[in-house]
Protein backbone atom coordinates (compact mmCIF):
# COMPACT_ATOMS: atom_id res chain seq x y z
CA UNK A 1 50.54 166.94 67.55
CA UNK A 2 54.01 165.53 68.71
CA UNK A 3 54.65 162.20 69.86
CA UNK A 4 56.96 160.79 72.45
CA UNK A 5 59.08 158.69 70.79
CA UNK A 6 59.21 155.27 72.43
CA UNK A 7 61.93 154.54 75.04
CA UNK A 8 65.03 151.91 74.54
CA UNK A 9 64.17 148.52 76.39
CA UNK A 10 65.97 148.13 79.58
CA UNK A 11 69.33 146.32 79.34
CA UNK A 12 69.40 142.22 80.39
CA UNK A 13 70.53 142.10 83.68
CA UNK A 14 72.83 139.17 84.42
CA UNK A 15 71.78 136.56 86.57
CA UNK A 16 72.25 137.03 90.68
CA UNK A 17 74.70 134.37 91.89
CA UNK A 18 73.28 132.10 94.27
CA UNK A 19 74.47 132.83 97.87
CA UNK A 20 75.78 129.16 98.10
CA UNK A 21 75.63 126.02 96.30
CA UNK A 22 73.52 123.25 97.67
CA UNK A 23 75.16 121.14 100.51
CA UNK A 24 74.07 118.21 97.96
CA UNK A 25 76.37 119.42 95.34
CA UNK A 26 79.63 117.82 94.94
CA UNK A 27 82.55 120.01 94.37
CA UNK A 28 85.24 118.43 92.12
CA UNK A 29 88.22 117.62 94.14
CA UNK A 30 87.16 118.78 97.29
CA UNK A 31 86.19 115.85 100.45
CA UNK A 32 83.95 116.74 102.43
CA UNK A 33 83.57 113.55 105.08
CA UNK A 34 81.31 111.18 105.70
CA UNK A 35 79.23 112.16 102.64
CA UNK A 36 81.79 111.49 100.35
CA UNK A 37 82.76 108.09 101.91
CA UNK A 38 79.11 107.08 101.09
CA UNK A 39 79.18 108.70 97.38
CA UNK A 40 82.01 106.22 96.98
CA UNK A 41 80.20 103.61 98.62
CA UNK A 42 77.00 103.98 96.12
CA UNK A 43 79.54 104.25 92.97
CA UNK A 44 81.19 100.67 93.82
CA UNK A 45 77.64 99.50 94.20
CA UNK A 46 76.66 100.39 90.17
CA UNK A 47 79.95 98.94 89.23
CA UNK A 48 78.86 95.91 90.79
CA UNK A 49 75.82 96.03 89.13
CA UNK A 50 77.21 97.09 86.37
CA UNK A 51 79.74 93.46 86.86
CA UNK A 52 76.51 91.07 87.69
CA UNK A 53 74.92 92.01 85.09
CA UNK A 54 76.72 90.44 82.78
CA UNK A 55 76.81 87.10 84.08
CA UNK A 56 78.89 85.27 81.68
CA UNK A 57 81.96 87.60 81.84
CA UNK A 58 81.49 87.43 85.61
CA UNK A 59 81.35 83.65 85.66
CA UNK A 60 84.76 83.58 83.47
CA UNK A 61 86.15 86.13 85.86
CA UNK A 62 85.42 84.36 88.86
CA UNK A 63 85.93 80.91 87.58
CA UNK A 64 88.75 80.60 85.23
CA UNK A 65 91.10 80.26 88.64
CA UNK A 66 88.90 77.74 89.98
CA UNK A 67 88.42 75.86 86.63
CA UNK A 68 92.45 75.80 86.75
CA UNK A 69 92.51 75.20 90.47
CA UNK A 70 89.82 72.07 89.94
CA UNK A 71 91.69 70.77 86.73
CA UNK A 72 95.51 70.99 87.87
CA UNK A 73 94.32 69.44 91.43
CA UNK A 74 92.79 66.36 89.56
CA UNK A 75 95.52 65.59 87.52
CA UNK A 76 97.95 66.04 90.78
CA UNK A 77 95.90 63.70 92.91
CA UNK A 78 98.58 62.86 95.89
CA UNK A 79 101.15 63.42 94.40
CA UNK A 80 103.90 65.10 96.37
CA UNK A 81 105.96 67.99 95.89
CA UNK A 82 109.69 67.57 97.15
CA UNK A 83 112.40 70.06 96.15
CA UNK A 84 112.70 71.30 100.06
CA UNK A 85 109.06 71.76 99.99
CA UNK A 86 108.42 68.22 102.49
CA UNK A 87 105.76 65.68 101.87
CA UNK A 88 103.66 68.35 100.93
CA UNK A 89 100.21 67.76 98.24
CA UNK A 90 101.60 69.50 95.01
CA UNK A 91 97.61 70.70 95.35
CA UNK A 92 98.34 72.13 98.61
CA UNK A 93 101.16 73.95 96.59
CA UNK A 94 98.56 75.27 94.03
CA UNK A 95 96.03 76.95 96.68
CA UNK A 96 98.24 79.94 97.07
CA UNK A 97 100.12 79.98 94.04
CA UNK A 98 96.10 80.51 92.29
CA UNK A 99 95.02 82.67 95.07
CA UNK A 100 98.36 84.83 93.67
CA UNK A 101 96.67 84.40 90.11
CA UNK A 102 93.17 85.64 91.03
CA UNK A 103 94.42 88.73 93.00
CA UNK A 104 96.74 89.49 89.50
CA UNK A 105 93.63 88.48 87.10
CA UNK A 106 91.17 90.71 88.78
CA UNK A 107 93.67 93.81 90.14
CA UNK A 108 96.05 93.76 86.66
CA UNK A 109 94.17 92.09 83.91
CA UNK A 110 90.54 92.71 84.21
CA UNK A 111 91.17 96.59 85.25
CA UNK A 112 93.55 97.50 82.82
CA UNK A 113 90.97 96.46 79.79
CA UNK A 114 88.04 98.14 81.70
CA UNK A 115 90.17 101.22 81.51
CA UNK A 116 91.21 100.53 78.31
CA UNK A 117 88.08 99.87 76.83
CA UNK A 118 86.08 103.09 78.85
CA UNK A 119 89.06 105.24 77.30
CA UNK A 120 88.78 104.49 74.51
CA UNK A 121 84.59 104.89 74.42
CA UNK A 122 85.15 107.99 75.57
CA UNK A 123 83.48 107.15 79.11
CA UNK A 124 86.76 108.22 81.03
CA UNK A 125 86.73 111.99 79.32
CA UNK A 126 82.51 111.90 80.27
CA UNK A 127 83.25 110.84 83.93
CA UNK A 128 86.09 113.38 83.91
CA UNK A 129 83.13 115.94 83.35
CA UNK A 130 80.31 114.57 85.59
CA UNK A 131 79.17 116.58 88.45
CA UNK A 132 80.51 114.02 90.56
CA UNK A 133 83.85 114.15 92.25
CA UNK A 134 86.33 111.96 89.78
CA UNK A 135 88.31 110.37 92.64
CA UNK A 136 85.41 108.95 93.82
CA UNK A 137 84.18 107.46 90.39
CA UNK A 138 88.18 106.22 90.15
CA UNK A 139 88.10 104.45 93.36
CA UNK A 140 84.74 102.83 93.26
CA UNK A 141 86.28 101.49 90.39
CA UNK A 142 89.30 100.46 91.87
CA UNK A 143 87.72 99.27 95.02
CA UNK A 144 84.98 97.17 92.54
CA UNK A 145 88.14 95.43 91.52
CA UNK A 146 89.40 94.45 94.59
CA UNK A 147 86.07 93.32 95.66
CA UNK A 148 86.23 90.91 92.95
CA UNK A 149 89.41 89.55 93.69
CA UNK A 150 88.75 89.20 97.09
CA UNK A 151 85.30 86.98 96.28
CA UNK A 152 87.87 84.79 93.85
CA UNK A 153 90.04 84.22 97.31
CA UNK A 154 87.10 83.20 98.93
CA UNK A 155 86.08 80.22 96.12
CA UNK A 156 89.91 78.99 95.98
CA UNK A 157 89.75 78.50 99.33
CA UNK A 158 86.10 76.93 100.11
CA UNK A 159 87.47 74.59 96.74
CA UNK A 160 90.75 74.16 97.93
CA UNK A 161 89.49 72.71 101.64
CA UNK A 162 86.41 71.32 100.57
CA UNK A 163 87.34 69.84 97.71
CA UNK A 164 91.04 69.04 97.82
CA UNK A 165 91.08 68.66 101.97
CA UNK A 166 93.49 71.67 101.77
CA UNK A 167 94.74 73.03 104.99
CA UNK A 168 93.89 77.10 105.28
CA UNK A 169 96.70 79.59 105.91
CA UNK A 170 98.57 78.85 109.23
CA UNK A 171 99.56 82.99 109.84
CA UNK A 172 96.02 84.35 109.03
CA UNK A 173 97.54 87.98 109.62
CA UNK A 174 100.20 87.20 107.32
CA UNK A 175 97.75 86.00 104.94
CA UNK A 176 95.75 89.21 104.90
CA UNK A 177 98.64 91.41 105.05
CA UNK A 178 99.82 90.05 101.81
CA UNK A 179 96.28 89.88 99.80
CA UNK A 180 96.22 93.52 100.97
CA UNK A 181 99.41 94.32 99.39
CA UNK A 182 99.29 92.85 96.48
CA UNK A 183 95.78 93.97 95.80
CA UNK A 184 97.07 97.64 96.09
CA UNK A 185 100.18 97.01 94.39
CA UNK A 186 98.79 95.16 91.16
CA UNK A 187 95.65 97.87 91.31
CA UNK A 188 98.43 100.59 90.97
CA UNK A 189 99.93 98.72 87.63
CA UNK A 190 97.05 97.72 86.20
CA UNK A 191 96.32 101.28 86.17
CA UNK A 192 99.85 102.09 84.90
CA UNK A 193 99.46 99.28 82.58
CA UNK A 194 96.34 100.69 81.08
CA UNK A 195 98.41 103.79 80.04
CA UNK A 196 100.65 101.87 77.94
CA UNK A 197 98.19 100.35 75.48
CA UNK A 198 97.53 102.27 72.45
CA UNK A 199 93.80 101.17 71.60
CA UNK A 200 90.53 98.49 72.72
CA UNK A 201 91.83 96.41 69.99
CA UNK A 202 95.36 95.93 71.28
CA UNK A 203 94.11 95.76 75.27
CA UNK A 204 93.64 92.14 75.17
CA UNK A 205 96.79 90.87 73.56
CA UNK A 206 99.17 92.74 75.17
CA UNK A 207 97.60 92.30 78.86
CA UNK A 208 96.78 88.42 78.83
CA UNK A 209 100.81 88.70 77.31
CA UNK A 210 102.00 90.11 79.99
CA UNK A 211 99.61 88.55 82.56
CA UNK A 212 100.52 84.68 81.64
CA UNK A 213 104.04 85.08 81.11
CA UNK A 214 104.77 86.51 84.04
CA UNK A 215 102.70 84.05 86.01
CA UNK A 216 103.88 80.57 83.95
CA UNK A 217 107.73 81.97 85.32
CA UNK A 218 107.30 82.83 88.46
CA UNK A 219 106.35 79.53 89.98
CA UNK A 220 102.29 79.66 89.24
CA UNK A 221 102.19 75.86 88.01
CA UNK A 222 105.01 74.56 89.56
CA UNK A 223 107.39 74.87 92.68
CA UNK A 224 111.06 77.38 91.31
CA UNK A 225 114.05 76.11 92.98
CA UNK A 226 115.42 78.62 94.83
CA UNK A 227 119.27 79.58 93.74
CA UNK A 228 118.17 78.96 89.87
CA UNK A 229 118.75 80.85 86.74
CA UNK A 230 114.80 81.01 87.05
CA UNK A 231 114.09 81.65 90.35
CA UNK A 232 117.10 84.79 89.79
CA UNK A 233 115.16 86.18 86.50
CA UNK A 234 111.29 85.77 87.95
CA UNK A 235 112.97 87.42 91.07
CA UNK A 236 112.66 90.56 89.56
CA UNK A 237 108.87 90.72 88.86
CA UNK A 238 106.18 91.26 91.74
CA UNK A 239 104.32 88.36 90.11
CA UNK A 240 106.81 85.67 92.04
CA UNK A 241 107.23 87.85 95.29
CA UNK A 242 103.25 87.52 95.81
CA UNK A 243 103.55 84.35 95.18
CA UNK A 244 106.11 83.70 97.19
CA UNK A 245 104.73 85.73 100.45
CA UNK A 246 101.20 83.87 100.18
CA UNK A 247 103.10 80.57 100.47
CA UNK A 248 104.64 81.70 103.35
CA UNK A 249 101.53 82.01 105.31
CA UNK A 250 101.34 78.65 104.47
CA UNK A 251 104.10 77.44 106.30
CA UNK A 252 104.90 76.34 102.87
CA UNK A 253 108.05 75.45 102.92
CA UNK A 254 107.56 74.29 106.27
CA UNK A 255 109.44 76.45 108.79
CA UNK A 256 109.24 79.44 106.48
CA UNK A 257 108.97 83.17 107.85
CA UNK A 258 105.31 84.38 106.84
CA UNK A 259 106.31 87.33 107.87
CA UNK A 260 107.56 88.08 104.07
CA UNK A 261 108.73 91.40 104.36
CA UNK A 262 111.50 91.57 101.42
CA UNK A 263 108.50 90.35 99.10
CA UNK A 264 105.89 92.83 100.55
CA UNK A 265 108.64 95.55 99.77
CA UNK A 266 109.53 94.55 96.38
CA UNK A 267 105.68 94.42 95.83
CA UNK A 268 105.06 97.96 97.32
CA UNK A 269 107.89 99.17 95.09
CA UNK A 270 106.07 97.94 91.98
CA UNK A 271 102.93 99.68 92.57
CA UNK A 272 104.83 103.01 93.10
CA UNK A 273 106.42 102.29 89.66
CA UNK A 274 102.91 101.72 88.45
CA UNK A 275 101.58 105.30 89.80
CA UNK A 276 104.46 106.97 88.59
CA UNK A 277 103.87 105.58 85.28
CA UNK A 278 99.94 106.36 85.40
CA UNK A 279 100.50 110.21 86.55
CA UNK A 280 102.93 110.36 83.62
CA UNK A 281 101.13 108.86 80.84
CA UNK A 282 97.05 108.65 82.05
CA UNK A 283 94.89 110.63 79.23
CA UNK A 284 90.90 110.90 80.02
CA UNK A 285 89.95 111.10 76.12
CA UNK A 286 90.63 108.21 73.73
CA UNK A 287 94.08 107.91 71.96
CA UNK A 288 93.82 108.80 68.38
CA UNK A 289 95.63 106.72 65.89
């Protein structure tokens, strides 16, 4: 009696490509409108959640320029500034030259060790593998930052009136042109500056280095005579140029042009430098040794 021997099993057959992805998947570099603009939108939101909830960092990140502001003012009292500046409040002088140091503190310092220290977690190489586009999770990041500096600008200057009888900026325009500028342009080296530091450990040295030098010589806790050896060396950093531009749209010195448009420049050509120096050198994974 003969048998039929059994038969070989069929073959796998590979998997039938979907006709389409689904309109609610995000495709990695690609924009696709509106959607997109409201992806971003929900990513700032958890990295402001992500900010709150940690409520003493955010109280040291929000405060320290106030704190500064409050202490510096007190000690001034009514005194007056001179040097070409008029009978001007030397705390009058301080409103801007702190509004300069919370849009560098927030923009430079705290986003260059938040990319630091997600680098070096291994968080950056993760995002760079989400599903989710990774120039939106970059600028909900970036735009968390500015966010934060901008809620710092508001506190100097309900403190600064309130507190100090401080008069607002007299070119409003001018005044928002320049937060806007040098929000972008020290966003663009903190990134860059993020690049240059080798590990977590070494990300809070070198940026509070950086950060306090270039602020103490540029004119942060008192007025640079213009001409001087020290007014000529801080001349080259953006640190002094911000500075610089903000009291402008104070009138401060009286009669000056808020329209600062040599400092706005000299800004804008810093945060170029900064991209440059972030498309060169960025890395997604940590930095080994």
């Amino acid at each position: 009696m003969s048998t039929t021997p059994p038969s070989a099993p069929d073959p796998p057959t590979a998997p039938r490509p979907t006709a389409a992805l689904s309109s609610s998947t995000p495709t990695t570099g690609s924009f696709r409108g509106l959607s997109d603009i409201r992806l971003v939108g929900r990513q700032v939101w958890y990295e402001q959640l992500s900010f709150w909830l940690n409520p003493l960092g955010a109280f040291f990140t929000l405060g320290f320029s106030v704190i500064f502001l409050v202490l510096l003012g007190a000690i001034a009292g009514n005194s007056k500034i001179g040097s070409g500046y008029g009978a001007v409040k030397l705390v009058q002088y301080y409103l801007p030259s702190f509004t300069a140091y919370a849009i560098m503190a927030a923009c430079f310092t705290v986003l260059a060790q938040t990319l630091v220290n997600r680098r070096e977690m291994g968080l950056l190489k993760r995002l760079r593998l989400s599903p989710v586009p990774t120039w939106s999770l970059l600028s909900a990041i970036f735009l968390s930052t500015m966010i934060i500096a901008l809620l710092q600008v508001g506190i100097l200057l309900a403190v600064g009136t309130l507190g100090f009888n401080d008069q607002l900026p007299l070119h409003g325009l001018a005044f928002i042109l320049t937060i806007v500028v040098g929000m972008l342009s020290f966003t663009a080296l903190g990134i860059g500056m993020s690049t240059l530091v080798p590990n977590a450990d070494a990300a809070g040295p070198m940026i509070s280095i950086v950060f306090f030098l270039l602020l103490a010589f540029s004119g942060l806790y008192f007025p640079i005579k213009p001409g001087s050896t020290l007014a000529n060396i801080s001349g080259y950093f953006p640190v002094r140029h911000l500075i610089t531009a903000l009291l402008a749209s104070f009138n401060l010195p009286p009669g000056a042009n808020p329209w600062a448009w040599h400092d706005l420049l000299i800004m804008a050509i810093w945060g170029v430098g900064g991209v440059l120096v972030a498309l060169r050198r960025w890395r997604w994974a940590p930095r080994r040794g």
